[in-house]
PDB file of N, CA and C in Angstrom:
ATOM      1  N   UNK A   1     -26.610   4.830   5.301  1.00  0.00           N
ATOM      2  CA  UNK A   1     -25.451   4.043   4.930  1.00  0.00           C
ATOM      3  C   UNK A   1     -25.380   2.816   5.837  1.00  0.00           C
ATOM      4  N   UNK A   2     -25.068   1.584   5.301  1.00  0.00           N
ATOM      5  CA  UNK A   2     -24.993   0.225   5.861  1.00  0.00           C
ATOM      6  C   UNK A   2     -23.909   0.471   6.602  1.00  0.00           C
ATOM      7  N   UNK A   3     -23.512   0.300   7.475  1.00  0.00           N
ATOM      8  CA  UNK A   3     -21.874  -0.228   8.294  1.00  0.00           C
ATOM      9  C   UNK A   3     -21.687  -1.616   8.651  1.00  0.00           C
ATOM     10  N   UNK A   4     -20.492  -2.084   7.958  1.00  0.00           N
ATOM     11  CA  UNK A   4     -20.271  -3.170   8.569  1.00  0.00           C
ATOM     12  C   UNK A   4     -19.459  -3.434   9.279  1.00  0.00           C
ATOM     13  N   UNK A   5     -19.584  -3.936  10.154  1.00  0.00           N
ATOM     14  CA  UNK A   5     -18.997  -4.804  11.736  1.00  0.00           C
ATOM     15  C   UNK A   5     -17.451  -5.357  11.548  1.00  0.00           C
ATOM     16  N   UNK A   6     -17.213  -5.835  10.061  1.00  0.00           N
ATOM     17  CA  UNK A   6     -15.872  -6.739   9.488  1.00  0.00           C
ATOM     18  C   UNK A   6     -15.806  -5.992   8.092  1.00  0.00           C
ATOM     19  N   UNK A   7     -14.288  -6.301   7.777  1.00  0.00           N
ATOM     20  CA  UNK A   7     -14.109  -5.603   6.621  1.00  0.00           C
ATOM     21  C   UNK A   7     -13.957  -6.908   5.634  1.00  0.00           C
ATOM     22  N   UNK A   8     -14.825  -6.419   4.852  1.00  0.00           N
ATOM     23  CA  UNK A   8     -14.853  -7.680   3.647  1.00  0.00           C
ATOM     24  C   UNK A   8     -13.834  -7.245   2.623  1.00  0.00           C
ATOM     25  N   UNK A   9     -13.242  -7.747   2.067  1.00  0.00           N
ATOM     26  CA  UNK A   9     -11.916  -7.648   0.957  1.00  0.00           C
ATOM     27  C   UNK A   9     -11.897  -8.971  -0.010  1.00  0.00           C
ATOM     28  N   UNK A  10     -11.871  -8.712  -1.136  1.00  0.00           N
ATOM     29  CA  UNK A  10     -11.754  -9.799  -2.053  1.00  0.00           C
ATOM     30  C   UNK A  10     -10.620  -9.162  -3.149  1.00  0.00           C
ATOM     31  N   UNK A  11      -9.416  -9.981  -3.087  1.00  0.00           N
ATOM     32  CA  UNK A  11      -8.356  -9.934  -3.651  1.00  0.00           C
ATOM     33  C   UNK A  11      -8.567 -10.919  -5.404  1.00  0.00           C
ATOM     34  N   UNK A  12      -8.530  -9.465  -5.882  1.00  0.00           N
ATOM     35  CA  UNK A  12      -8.468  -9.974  -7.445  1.00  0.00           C
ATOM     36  C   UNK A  12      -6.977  -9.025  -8.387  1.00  0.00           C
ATOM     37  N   UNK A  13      -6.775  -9.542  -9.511  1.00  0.00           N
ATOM     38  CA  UNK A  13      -5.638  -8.834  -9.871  1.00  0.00           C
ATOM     39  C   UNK A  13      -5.109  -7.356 -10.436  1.00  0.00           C
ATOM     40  N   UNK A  14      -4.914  -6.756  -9.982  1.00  0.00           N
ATOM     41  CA  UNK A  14      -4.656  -5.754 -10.619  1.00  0.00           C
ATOM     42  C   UNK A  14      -4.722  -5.068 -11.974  1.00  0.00           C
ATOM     43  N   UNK A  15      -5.180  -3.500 -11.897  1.00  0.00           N
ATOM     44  CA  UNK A  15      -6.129  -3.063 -13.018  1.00  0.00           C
ATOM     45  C   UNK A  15      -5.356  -2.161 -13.697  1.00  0.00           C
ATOM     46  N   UNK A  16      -4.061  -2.083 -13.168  1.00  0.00           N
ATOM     47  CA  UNK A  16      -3.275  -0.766 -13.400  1.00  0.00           C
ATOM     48  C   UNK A  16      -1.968  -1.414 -13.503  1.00  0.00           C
ATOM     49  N   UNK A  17      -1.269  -0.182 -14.669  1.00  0.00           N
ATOM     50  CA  UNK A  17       0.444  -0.655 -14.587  1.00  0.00           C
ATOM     51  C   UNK A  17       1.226  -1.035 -13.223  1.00  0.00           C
ATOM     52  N   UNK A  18       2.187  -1.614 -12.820  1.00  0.00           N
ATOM     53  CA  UNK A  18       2.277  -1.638 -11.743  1.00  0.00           C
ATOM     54  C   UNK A  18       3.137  -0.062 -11.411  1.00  0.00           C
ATOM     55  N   UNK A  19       3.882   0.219 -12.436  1.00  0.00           N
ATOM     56  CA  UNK A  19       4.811   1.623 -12.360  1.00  0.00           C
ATOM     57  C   UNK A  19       3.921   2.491 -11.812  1.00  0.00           C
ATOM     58  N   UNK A  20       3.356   2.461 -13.044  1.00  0.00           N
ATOM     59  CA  UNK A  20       1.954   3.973 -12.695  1.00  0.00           C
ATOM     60  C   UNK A  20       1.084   3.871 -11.413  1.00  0.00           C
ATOM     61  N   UNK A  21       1.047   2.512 -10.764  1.00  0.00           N
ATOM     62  CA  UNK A  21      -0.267   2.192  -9.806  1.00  0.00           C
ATOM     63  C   UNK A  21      -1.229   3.058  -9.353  1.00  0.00           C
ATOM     64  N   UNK A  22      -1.986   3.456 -10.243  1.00  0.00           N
ATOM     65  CA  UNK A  22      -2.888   4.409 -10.699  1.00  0.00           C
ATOM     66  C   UNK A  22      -4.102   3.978  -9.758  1.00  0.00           C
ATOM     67  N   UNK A  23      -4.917   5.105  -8.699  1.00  0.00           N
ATOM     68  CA  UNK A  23      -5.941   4.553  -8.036  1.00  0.00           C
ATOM     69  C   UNK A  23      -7.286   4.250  -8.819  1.00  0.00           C
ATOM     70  N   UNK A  24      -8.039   3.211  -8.426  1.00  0.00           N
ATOM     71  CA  UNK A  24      -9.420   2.931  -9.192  1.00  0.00           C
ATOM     72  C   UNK A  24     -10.147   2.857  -7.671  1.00  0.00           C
ATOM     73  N   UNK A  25     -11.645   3.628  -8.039  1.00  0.00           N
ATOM     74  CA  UNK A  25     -12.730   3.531  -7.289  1.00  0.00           C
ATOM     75  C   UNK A  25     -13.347   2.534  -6.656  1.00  0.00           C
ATOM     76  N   UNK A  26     -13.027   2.099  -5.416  1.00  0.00           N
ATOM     77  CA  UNK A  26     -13.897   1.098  -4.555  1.00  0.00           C
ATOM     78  C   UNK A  26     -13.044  -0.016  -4.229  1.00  0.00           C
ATOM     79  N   UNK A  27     -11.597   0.209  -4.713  1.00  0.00           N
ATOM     80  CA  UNK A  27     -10.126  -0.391  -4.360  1.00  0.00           C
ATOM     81  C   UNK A  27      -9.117   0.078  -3.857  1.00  0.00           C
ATOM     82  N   UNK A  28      -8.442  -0.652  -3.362  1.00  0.00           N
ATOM     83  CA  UNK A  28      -6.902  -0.455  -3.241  1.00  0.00           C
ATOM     84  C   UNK A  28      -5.632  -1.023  -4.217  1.00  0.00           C
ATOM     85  N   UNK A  29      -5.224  -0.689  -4.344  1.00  0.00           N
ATOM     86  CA  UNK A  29      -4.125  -0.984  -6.066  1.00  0.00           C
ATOM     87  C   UNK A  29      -2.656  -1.734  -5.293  1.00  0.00           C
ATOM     88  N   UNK A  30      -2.757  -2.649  -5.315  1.00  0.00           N
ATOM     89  CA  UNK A  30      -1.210  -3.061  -5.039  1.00  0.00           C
ATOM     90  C   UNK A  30      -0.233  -2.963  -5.548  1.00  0.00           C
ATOM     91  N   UNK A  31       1.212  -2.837  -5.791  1.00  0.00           N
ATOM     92  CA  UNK A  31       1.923  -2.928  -6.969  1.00  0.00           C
ATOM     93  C   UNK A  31       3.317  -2.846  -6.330  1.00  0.00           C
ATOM     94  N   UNK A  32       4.241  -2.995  -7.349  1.00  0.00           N
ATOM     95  CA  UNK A  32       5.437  -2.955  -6.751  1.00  0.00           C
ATOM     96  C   UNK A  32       6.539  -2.894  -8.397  1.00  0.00           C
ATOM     97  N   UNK A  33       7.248  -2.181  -8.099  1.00  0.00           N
ATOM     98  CA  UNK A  33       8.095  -1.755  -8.948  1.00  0.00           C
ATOM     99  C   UNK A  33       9.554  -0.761  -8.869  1.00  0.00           C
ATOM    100  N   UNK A  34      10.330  -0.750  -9.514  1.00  0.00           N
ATOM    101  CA  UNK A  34      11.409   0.214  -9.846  1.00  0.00           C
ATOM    102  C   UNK A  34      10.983   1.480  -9.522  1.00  0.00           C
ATOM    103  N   UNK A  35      10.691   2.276  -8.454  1.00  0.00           N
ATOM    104  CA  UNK A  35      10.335   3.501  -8.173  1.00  0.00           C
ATOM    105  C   UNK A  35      11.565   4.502  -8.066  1.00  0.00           C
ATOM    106  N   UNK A  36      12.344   4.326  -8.257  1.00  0.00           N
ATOM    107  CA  UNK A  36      13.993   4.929  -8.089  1.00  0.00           C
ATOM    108  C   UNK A  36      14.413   4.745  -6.223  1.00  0.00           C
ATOM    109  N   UNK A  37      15.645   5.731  -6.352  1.00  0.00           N
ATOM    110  CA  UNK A  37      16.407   5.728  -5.051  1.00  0.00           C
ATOM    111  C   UNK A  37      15.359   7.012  -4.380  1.00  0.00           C
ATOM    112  N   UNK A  38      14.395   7.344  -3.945  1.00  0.00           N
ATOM    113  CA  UNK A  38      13.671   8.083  -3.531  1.00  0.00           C
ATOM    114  C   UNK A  38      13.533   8.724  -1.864  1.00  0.00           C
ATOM    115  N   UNK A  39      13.899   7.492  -1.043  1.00  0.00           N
ATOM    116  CA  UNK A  39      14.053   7.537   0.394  1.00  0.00           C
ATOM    117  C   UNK A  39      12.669   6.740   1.350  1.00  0.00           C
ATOM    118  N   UNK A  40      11.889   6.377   0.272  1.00  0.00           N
ATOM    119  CA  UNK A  40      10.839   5.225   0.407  1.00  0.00           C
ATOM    120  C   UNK A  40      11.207   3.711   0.416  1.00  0.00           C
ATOM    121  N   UNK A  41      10.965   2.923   1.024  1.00  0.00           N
ATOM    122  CA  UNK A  41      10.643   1.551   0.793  1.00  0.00           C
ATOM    123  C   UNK A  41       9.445   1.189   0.005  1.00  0.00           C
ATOM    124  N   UNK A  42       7.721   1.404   1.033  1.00  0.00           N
ATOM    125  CA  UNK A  42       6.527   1.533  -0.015  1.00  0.00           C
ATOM    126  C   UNK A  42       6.360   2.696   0.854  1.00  0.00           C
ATOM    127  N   UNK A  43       4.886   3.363   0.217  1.00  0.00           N
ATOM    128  CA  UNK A  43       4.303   4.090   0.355  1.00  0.00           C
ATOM    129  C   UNK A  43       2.443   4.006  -0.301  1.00  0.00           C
ATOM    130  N   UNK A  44       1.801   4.794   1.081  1.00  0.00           N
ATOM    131  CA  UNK A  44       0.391   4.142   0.553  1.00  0.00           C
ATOM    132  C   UNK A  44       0.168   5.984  -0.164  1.00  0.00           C
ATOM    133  N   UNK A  45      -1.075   5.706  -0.230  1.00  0.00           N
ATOM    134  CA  UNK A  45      -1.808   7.104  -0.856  1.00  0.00           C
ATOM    135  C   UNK A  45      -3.274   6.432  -0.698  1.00  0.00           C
ATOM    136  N   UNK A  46      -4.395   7.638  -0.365  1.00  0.00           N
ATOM    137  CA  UNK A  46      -5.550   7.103  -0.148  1.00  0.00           C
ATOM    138  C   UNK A  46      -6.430   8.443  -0.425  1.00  0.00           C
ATOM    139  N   UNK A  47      -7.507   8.255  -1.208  1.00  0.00           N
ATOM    140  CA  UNK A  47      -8.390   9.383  -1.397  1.00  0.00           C
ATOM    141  C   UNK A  47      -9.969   9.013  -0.171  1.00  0.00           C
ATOM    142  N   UNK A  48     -10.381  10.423  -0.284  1.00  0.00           N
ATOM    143  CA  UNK A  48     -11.482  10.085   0.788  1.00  0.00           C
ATOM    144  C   UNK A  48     -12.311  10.989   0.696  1.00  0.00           C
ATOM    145  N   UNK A  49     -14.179  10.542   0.504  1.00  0.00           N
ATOM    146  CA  UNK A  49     -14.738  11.142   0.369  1.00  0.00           C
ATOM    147  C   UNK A  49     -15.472  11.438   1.335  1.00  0.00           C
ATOM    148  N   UNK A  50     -15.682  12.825   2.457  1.00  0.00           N
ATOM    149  CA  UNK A  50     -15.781  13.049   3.937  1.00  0.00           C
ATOM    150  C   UNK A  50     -15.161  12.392   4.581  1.00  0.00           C
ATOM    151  N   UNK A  51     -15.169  11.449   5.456  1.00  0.00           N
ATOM    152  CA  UNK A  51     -14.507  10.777   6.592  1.00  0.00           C
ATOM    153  C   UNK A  51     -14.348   9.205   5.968  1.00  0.00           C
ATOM    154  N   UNK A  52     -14.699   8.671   4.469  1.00  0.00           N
ATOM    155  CA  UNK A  52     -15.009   7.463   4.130  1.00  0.00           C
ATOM    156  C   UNK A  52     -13.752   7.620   3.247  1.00  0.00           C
ATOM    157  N   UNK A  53     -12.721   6.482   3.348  1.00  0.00           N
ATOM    158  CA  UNK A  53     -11.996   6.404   2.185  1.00  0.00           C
ATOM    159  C   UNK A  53     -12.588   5.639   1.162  1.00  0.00           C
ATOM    160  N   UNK A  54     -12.089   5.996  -0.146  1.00  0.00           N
ATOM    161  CA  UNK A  54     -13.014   5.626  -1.626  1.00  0.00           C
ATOM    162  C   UNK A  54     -11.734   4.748  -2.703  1.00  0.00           C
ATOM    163  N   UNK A  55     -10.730   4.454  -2.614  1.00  0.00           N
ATOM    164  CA  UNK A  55      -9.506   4.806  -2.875  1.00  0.00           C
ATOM    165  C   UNK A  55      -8.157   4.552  -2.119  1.00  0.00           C
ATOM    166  N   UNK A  56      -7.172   3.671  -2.734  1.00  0.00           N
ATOM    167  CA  UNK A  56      -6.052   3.615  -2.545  1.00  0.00           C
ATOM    168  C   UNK A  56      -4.794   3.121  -3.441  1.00  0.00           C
ATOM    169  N   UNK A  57      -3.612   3.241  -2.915  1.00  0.00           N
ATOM    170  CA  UNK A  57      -2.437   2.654  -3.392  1.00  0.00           C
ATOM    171  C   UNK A  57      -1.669   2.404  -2.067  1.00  0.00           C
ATOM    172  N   UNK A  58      -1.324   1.010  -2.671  1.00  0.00           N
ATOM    173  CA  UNK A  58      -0.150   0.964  -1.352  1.00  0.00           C
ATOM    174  C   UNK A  58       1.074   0.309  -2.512  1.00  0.00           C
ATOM    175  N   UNK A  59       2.272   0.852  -2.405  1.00  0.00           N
ATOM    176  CA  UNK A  59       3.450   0.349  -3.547  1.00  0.00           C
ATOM    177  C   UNK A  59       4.660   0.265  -2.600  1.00  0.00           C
ATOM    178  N   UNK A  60       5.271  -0.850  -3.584  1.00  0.00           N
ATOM    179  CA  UNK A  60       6.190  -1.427  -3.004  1.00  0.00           C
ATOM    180  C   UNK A  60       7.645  -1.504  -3.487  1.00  0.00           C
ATOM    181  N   UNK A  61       8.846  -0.531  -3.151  1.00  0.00           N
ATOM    182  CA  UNK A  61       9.658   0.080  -3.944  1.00  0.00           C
ATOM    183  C   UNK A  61      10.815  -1.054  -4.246  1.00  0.00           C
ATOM    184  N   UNK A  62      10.889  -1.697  -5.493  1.00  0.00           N
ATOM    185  CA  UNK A  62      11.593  -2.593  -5.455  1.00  0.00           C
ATOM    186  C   UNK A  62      13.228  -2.400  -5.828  1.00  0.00           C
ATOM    187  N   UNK A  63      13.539  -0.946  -5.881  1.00  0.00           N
ATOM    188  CA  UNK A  63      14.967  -0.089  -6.389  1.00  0.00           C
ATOM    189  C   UNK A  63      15.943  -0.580  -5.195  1.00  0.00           C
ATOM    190  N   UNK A  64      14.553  -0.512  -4.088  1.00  0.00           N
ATOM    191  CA  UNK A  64      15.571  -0.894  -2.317  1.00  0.00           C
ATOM    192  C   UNK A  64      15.548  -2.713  -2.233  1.00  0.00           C
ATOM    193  N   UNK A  65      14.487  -3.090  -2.809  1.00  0.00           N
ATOM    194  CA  UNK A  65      14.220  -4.363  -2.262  1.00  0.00           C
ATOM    195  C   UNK A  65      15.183  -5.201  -3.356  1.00  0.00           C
ATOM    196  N   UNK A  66      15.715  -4.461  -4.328  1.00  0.00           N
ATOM    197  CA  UNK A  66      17.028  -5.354  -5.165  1.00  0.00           C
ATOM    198  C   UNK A  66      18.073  -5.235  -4.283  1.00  0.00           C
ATOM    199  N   UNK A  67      18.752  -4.673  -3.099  1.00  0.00           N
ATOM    200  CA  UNK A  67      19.997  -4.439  -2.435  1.00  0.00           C
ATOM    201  C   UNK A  67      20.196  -5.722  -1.623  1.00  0.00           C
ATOM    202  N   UNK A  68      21.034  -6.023  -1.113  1.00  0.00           N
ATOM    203  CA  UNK A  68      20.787  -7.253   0.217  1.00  0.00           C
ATOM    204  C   UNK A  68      20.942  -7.198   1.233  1.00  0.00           C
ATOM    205  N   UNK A  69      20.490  -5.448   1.737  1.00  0.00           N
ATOM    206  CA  UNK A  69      20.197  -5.062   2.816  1.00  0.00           C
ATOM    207  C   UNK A  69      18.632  -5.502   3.096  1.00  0.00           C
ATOM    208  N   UNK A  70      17.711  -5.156   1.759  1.00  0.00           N
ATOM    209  CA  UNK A  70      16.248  -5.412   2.108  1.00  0.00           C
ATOM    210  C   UNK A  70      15.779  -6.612   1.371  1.00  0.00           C
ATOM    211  N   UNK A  71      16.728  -7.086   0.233  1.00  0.00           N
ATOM    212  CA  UNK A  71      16.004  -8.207  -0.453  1.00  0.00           C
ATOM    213  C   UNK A  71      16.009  -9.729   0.580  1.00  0.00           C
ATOM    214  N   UNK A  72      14.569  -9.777   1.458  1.00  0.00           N
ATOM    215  CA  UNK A  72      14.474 -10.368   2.025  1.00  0.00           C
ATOM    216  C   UNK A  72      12.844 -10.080   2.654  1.00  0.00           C
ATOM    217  N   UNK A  73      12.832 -11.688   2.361  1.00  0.00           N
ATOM    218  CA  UNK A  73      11.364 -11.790   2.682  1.00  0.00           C
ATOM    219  C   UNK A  73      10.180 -11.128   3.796  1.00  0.00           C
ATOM    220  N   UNK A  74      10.777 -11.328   4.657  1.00  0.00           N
ATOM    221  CA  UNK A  74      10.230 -10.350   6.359  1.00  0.00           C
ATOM    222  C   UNK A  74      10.137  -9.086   6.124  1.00  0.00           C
ATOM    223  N   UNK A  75      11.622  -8.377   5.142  1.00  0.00           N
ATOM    224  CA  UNK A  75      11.286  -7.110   5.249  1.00  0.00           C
ATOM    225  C   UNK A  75       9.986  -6.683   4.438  1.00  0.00           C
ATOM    226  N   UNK A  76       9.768  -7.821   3.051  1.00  0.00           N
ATOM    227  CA  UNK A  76       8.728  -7.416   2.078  1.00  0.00           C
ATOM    228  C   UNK A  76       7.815  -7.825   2.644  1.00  0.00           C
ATOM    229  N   UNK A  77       7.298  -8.600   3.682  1.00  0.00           N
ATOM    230  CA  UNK A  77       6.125  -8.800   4.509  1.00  0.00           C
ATOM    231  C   UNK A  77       5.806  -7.658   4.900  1.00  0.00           C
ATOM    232  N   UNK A  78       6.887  -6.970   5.865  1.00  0.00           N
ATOM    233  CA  UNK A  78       6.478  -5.648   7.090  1.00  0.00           C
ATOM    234  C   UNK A  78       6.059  -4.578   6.143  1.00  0.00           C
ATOM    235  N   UNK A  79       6.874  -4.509   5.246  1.00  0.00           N
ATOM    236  CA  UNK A  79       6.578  -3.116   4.490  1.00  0.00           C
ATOM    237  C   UNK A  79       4.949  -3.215   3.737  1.00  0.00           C
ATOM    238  N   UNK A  80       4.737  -4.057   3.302  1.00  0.00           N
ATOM    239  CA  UNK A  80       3.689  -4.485   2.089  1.00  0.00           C
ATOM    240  C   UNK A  80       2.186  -4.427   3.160  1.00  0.00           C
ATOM    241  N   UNK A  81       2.657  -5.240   4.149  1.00  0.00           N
ATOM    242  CA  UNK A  81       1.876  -4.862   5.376  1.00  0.00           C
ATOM    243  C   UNK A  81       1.148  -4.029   6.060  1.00  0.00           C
ATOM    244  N   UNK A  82       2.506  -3.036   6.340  1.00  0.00           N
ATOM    245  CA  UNK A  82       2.074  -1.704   7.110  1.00  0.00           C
ATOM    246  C   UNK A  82       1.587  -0.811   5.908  1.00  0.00           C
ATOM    247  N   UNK A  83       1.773  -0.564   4.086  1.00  0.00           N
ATOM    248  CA  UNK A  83       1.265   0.465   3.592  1.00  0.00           C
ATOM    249  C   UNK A  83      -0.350  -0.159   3.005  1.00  0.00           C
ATOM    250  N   UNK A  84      -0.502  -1.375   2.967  1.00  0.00           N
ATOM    251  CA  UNK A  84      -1.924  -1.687   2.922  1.00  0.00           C
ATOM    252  C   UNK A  84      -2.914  -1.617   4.404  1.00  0.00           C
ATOM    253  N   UNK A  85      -2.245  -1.538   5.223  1.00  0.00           N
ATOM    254  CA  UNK A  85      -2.817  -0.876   6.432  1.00  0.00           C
ATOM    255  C   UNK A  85      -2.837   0.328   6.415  1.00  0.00           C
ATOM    256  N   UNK A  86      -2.162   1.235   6.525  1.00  0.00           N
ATOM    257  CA  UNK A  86      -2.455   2.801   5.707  1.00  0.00           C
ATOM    258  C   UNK A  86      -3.372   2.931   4.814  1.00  0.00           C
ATOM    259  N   UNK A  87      -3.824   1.876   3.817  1.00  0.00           N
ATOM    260  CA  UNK A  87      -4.843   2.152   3.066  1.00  0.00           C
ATOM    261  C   UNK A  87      -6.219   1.972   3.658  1.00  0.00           C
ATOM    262  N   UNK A  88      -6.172   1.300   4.845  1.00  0.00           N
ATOM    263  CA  UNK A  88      -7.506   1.453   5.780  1.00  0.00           C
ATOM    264  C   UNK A  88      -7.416   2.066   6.575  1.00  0.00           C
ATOM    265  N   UNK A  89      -6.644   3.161   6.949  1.00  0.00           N
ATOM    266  CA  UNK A  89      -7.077   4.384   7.180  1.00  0.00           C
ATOM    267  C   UNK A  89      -5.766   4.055   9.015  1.00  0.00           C
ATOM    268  N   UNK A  90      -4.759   3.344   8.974  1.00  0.00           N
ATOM    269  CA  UNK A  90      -4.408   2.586   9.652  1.00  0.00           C
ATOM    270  C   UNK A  90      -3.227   3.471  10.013  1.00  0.00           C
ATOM    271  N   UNK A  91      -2.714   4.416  10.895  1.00  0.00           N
ATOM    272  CA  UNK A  91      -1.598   5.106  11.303  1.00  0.00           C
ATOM    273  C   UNK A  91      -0.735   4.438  11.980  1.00  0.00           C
ATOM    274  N   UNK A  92       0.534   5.113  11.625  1.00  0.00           N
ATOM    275  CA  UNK A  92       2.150   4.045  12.883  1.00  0.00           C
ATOM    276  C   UNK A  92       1.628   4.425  14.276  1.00  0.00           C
ATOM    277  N   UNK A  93       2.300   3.038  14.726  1.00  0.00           N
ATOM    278  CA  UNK A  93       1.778   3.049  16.373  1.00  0.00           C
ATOM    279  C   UNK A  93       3.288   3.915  17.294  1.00  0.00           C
ATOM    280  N   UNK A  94       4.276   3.030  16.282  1.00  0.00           N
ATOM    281  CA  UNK A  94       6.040   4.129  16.846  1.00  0.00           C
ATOM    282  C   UNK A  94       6.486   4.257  15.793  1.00  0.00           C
ATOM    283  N   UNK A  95       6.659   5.768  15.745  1.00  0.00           N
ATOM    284  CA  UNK A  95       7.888   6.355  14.669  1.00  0.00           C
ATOM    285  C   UNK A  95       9.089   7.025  15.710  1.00  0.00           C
ATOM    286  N   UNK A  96       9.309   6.578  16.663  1.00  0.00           N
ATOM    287  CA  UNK A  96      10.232   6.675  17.563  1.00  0.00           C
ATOM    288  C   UNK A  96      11.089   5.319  17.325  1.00  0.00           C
ATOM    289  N   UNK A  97      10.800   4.560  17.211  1.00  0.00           N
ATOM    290  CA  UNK A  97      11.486   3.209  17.487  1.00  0.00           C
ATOM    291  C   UNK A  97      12.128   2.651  18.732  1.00  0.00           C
TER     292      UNK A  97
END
């Protein structure tokens, strides 16, 4: 297996409903939608085959991001942020705060 040194990423558009954000092979699925009142902002999901992830979703719950507690830009940066970092395999540094 090749390893590379940098992670190459090429952002093209999405292949999947955004509701459903259904994972496809050799991507990560962005999306963002009406997910209900759930207790999420986003949330990633990532499949992995041995120690290699193959697979992801990172979604972006827009049920919270309609309120005007979160509808605001910074917060949709941090969030959108940290669950596409989860999709590279990327854990919280503080869940203490």
């Amino acid at each position: 297996m090749d390893l590379s040194s940098v992670l190459n990423t090429t952002i093209v558009a999405g292949s999947t409903n955004p509701k459903n954000c259904r994972a496809v092979y050799g991507r990560v699925e962005v999306c963002n939608s009406k997910y209900g009142n759930n207790g999420w902002l986003g949330i990633a999901s990532i499949w992995a085959s041995g120690e290699h992830i193959v697979q992801g979703t990172a979604k972006l719950n827009d049920t919270y991001f309609a309120t005007s507690k979160y509808n605001k830009p910074a917060w949709k940066n941090l969030v959108m942020c940290q669950e596409i970092a989860h999709a590279f395999g990327l854990d919280h540094q503080d869940e203490i705060f």
